[in-house]
PDB file of N, CA and C in Angstrom:
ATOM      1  N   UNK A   1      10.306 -27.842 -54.491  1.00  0.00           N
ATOM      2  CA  UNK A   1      10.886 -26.804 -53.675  1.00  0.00           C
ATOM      3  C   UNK A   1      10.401 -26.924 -52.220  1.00  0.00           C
ATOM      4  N   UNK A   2       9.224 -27.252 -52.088  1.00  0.00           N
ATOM      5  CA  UNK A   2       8.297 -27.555 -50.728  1.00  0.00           C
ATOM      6  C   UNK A   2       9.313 -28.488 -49.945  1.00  0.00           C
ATOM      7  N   UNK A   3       9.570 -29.482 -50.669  1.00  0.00           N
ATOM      8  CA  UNK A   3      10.041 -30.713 -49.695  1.00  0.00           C
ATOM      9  C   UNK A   3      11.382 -30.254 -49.783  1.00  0.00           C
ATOM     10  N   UNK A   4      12.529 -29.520 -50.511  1.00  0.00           N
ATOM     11  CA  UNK A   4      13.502 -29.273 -50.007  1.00  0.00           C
ATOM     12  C   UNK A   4      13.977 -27.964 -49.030  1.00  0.00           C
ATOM     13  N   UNK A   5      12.935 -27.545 -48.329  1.00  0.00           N
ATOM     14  CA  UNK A   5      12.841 -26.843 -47.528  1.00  0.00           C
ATOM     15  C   UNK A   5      12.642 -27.211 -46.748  1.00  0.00           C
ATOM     16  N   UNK A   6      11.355 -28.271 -45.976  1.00  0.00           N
ATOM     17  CA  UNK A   6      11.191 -29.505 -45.601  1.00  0.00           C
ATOM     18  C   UNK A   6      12.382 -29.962 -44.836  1.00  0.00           C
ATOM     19  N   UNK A   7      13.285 -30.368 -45.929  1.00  0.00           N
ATOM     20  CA  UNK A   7      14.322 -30.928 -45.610  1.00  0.00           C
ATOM     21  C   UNK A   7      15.260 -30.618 -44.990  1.00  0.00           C
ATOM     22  N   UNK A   8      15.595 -29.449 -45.041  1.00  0.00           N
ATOM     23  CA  UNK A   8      16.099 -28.623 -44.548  1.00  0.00           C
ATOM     24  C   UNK A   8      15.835 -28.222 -43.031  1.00  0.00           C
ATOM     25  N   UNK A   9      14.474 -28.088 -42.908  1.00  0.00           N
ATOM     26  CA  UNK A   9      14.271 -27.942 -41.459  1.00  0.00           C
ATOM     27  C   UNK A   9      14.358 -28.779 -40.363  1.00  0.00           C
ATOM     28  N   UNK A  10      13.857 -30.196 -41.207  1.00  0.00           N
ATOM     29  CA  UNK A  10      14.065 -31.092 -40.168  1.00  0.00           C
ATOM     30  C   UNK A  10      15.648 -31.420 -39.884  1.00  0.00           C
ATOM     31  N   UNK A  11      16.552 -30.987 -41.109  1.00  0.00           N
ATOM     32  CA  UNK A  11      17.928 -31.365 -40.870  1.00  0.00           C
ATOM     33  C   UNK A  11      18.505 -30.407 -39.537  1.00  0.00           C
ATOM     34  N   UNK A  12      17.973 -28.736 -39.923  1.00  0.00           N
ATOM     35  CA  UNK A  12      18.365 -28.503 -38.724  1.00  0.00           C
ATOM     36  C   UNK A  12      18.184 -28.823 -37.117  1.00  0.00           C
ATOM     37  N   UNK A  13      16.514 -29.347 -37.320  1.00  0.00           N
ATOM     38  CA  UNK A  13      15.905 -29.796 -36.165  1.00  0.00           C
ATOM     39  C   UNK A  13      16.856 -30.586 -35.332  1.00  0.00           C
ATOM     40  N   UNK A  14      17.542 -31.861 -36.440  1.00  0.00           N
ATOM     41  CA  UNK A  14      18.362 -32.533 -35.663  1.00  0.00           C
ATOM     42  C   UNK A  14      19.479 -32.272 -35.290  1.00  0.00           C
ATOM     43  N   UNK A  15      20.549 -31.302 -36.222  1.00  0.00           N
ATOM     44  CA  UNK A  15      21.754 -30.782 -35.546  1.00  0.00           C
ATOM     45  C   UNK A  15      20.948 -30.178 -33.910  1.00  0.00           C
ATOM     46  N   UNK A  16      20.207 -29.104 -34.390  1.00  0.00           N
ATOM     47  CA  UNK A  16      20.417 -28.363 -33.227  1.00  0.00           C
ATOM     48  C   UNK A  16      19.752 -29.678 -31.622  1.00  0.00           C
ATOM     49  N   UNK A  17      19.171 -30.647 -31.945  1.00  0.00           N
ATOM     50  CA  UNK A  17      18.703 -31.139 -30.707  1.00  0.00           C
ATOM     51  C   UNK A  17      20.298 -32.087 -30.676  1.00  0.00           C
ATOM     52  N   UNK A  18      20.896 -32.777 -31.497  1.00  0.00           N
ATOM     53  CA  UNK A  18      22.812 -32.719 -31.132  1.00  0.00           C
ATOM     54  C   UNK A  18      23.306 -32.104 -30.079  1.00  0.00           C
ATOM     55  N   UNK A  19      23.442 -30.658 -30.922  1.00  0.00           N
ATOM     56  CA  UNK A  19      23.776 -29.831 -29.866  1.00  0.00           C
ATOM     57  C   UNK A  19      23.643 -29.450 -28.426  1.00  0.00           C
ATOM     58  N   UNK A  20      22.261 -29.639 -28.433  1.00  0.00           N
ATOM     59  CA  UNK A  20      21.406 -29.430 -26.940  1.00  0.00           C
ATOM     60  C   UNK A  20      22.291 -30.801 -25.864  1.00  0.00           C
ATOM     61  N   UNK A  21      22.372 -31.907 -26.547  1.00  0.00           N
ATOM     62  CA  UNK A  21      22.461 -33.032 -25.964  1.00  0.00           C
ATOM     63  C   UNK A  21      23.900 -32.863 -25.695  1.00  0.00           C
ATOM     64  N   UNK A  22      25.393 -32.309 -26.672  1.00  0.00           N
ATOM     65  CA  UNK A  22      26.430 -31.925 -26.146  1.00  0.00           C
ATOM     66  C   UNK A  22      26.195 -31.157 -24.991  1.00  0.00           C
ATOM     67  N   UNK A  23      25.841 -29.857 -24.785  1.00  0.00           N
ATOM     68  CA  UNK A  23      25.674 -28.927 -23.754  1.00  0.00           C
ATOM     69  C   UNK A  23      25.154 -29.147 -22.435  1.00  0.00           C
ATOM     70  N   UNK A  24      24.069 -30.100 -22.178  1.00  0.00           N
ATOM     71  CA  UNK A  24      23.798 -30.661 -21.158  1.00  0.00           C
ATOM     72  C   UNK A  24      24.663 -31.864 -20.782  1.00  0.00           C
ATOM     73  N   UNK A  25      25.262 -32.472 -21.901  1.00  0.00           N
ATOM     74  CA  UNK A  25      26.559 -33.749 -20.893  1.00  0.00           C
ATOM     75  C   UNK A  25      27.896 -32.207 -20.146  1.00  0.00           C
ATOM     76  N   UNK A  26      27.900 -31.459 -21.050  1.00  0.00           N
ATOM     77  CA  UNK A  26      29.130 -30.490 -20.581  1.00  0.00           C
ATOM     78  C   UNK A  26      29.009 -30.130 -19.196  1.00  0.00           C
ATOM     79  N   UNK A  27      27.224 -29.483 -19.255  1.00  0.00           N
ATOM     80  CA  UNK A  27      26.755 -29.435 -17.907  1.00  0.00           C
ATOM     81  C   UNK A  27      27.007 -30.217 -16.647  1.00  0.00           C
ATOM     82  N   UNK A  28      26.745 -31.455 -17.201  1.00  0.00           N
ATOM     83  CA  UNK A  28      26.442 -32.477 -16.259  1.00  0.00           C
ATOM     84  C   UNK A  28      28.080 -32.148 -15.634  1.00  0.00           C
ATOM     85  N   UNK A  29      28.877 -32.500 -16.294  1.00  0.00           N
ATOM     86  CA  UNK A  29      30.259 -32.840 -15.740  1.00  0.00           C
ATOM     87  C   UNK A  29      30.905 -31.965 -15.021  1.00  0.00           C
ATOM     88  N   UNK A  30      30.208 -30.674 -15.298  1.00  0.00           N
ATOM     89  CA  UNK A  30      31.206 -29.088 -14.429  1.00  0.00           C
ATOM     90  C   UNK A  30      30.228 -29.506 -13.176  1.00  0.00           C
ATOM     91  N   UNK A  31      28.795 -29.765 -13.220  1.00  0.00           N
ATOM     92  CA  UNK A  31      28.364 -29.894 -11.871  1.00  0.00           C
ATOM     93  C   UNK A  31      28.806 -31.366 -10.867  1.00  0.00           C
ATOM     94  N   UNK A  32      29.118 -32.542 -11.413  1.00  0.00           N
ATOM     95  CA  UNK A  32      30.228 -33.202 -10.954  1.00  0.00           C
ATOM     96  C   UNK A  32      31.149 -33.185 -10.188  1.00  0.00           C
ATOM     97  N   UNK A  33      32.192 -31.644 -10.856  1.00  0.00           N
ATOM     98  CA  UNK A  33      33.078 -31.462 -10.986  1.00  0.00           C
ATOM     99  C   UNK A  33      33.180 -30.581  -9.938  1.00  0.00           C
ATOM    100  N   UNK A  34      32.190 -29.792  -9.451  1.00  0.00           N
ATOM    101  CA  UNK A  34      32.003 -28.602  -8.248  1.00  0.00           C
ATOM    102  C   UNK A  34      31.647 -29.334  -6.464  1.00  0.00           C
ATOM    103  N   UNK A  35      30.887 -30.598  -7.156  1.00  0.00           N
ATOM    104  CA  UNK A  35      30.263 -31.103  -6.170  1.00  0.00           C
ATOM    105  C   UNK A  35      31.724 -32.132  -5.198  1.00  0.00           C
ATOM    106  N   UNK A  36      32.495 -32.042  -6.471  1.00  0.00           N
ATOM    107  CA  UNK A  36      33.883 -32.953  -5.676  1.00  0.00           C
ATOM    108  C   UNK A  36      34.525 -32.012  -5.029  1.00  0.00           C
ATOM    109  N   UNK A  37      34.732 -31.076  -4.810  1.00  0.00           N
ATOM    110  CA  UNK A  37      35.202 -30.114  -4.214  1.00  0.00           C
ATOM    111  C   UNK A  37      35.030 -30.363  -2.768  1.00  0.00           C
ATOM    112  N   UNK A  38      36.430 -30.180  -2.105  1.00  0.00           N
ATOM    113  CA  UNK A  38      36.045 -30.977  -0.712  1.00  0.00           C
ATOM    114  C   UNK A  38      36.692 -29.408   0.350  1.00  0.00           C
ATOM    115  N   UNK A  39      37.742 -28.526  -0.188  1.00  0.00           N
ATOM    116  CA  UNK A  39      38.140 -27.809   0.351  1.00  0.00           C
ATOM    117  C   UNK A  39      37.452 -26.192   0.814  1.00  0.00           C
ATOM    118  N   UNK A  40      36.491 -26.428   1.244  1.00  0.00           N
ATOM    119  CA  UNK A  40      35.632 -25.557   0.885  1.00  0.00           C
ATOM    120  C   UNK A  40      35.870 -24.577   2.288  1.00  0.00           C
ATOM    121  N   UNK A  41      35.498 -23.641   2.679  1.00  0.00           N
ATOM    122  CA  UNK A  41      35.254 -23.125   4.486  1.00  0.00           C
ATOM    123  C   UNK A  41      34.206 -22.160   4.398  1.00  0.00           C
ATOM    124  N   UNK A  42      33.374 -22.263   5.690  1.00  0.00           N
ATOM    125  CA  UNK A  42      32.420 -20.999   5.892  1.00  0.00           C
ATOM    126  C   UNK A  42      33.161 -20.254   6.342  1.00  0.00           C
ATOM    127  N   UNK A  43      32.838 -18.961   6.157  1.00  0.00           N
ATOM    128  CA  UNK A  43      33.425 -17.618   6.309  1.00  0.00           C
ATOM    129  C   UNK A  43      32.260 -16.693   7.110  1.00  0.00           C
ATOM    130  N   UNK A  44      32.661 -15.753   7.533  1.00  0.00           N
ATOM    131  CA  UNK A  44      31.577 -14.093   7.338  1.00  0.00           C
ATOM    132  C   UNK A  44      32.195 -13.091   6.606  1.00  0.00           C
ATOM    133  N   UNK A  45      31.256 -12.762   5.954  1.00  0.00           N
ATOM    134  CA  UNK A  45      31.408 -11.310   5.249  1.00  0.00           C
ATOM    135  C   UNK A  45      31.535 -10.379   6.310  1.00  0.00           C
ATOM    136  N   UNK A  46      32.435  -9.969   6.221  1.00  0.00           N
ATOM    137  CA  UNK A  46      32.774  -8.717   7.584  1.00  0.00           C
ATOM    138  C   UNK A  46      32.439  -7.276   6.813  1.00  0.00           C
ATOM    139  N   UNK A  47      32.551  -7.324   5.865  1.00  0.00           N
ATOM    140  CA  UNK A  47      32.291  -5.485   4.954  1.00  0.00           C
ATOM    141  C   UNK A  47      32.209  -6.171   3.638  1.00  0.00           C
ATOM    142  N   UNK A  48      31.406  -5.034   2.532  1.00  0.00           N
ATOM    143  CA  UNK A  48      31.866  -4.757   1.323  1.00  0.00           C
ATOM    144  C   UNK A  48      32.962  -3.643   1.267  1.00  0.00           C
ATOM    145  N   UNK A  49      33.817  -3.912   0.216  1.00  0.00           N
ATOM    146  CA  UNK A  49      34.571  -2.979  -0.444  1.00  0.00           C
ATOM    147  C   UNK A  49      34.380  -2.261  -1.432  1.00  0.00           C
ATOM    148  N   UNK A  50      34.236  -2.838  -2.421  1.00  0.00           N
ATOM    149  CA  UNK A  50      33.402  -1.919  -3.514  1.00  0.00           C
ATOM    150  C   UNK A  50      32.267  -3.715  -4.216  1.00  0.00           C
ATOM    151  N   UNK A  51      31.828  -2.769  -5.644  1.00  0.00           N
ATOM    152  CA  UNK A  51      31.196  -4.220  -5.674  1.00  0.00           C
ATOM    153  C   UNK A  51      31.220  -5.679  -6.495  1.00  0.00           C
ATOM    154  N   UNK A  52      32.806  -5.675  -6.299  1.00  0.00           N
ATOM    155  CA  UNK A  52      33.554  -6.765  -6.573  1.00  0.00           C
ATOM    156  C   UNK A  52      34.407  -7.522  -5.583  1.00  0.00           C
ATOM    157  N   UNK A  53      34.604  -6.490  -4.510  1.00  0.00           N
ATOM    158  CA  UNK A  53      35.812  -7.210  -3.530  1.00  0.00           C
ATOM    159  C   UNK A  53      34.756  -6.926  -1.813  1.00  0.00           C
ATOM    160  N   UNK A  54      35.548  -8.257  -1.065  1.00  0.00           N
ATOM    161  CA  UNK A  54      34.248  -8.574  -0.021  1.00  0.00           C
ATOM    162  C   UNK A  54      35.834  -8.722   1.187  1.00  0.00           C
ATOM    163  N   UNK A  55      35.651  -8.153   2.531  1.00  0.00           N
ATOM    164  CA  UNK A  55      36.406  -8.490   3.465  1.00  0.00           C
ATOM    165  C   UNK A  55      35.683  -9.407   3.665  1.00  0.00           C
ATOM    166  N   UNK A  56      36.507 -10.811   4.592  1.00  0.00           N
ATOM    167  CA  UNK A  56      35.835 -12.233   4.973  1.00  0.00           C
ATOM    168  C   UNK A  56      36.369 -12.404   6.511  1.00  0.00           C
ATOM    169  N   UNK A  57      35.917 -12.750   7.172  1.00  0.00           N
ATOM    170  CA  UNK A  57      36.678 -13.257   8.552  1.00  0.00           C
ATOM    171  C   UNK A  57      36.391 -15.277   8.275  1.00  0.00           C
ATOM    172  N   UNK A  58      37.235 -15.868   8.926  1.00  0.00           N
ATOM    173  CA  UNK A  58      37.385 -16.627   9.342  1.00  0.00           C
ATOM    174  C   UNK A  58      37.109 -17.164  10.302  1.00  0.00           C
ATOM    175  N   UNK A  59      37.100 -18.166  10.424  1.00  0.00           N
ATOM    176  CA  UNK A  59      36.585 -18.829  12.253  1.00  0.00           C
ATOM    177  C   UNK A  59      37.759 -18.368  12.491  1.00  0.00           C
ATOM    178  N   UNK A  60      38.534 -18.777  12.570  1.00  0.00           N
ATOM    179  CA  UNK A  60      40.071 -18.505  13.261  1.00  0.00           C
ATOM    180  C   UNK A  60      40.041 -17.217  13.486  1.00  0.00           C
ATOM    181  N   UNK A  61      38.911 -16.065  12.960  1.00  0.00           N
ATOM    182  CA  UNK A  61      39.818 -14.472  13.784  1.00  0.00           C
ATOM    183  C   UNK A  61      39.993 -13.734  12.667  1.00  0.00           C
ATOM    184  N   UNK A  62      41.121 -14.705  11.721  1.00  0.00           N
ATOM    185  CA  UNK A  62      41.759 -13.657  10.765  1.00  0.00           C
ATOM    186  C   UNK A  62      40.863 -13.354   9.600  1.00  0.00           C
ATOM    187  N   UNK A  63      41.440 -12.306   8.978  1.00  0.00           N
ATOM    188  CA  UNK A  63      40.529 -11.797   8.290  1.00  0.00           C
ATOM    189  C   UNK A  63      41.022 -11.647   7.061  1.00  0.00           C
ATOM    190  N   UNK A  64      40.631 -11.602   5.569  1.00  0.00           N
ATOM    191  CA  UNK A  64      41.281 -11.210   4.215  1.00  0.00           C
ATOM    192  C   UNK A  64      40.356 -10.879   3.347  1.00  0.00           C
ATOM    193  N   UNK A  65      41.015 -10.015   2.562  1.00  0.00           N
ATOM    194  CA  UNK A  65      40.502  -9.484   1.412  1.00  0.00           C
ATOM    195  C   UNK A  65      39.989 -10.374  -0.138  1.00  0.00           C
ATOM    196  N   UNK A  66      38.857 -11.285  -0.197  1.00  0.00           N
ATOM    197  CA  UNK A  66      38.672 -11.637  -0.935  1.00  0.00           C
ATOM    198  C   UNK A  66      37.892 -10.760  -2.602  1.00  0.00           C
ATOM    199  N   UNK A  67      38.457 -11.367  -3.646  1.00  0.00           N
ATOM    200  CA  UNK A  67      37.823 -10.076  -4.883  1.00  0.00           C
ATOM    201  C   UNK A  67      37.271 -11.403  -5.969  1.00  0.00           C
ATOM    202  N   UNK A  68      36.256 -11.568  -6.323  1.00  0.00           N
ATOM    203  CA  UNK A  68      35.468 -12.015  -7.065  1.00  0.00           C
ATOM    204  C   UNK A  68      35.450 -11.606  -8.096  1.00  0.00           C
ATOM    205  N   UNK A  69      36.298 -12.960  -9.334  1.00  0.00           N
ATOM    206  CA  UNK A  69      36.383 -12.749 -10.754  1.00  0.00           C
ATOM    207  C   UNK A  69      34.939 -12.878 -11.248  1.00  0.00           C
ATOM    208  N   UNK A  70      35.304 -12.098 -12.760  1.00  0.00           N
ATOM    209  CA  UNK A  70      33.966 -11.888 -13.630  1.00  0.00           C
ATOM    210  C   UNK A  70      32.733 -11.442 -13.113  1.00  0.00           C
ATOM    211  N   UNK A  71      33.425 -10.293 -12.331  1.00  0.00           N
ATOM    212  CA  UNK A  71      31.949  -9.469 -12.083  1.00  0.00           C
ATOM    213  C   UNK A  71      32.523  -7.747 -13.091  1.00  0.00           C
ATOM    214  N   UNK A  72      31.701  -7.378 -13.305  1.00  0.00           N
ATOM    215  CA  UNK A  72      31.992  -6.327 -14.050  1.00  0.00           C
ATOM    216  C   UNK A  72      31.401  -5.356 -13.099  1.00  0.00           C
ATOM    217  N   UNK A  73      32.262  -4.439 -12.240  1.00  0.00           N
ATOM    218  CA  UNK A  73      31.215  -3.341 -11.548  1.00  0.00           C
ATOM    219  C   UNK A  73      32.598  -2.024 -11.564  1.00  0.00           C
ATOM    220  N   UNK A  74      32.100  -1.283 -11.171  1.00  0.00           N
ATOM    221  CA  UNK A  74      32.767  -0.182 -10.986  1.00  0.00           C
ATOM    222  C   UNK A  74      33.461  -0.065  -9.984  1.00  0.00           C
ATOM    223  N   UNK A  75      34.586   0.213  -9.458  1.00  0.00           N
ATOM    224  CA  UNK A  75      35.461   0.823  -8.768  1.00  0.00           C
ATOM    225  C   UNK A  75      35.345   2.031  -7.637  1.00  0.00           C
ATOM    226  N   UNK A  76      35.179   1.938  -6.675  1.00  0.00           N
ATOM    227  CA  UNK A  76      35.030   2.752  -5.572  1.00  0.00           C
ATOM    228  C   UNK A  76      35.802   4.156  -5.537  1.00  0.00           C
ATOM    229  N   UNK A  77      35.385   5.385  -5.693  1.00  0.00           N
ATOM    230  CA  UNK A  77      35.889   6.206  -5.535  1.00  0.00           C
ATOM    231  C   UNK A  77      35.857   6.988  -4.240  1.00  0.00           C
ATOM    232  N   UNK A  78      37.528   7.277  -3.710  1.00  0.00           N
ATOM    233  CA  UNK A  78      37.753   7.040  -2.554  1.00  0.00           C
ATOM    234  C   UNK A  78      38.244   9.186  -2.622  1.00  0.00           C
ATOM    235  N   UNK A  79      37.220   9.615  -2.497  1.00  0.00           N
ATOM    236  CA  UNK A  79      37.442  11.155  -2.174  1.00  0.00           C
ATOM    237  C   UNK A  79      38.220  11.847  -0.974  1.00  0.00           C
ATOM    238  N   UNK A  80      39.247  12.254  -1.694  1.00  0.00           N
ATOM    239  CA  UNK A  80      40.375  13.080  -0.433  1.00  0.00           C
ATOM    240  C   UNK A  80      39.690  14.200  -0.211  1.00  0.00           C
ATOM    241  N   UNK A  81      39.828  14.661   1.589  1.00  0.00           N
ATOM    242  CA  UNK A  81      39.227  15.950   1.566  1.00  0.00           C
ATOM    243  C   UNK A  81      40.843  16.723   1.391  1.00  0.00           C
TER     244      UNK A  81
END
């Protein structure tokens, strides 16, 4: 019973260091994959809006409303007098 428990552990030992070794090539390739990115621009943050969406200016002047996926925040409540 000893050694098939044993066995067992080391079996998982090796899936899970598998695994590890998938997840870091996955890694590797999204950071690759960010670093090719050529279209990029500096901006300024001109205001927050609430705390998901950011006004940006541009070199050029103009200005837009950028909103940043997968943030989870709350919504600005905008009180009428």
């Amino acid at each position: 019973m000893k050694k098939l428990i044993i066995l067992l552990l080391f079996t998982f030992l090796l899936v899970g260091c598998d695994e590890l070794d998938t997840i870091l090539k996955d890694n590797a390739a999204a950071t690759e994959t960010e670093e090719m990115a050529t279209d990029k621009e500096k901006v300024t943050i001109d205001r927050v809006v609430d705390g998901d969406t950011v006004k940006v200016e541009f070199p050029s002047g103009e200005t837009e409303t950028v909103r940043l996926l997968l943030i989870d925040s709350p919504e600005s409540v905008h009180v009428r007098p």
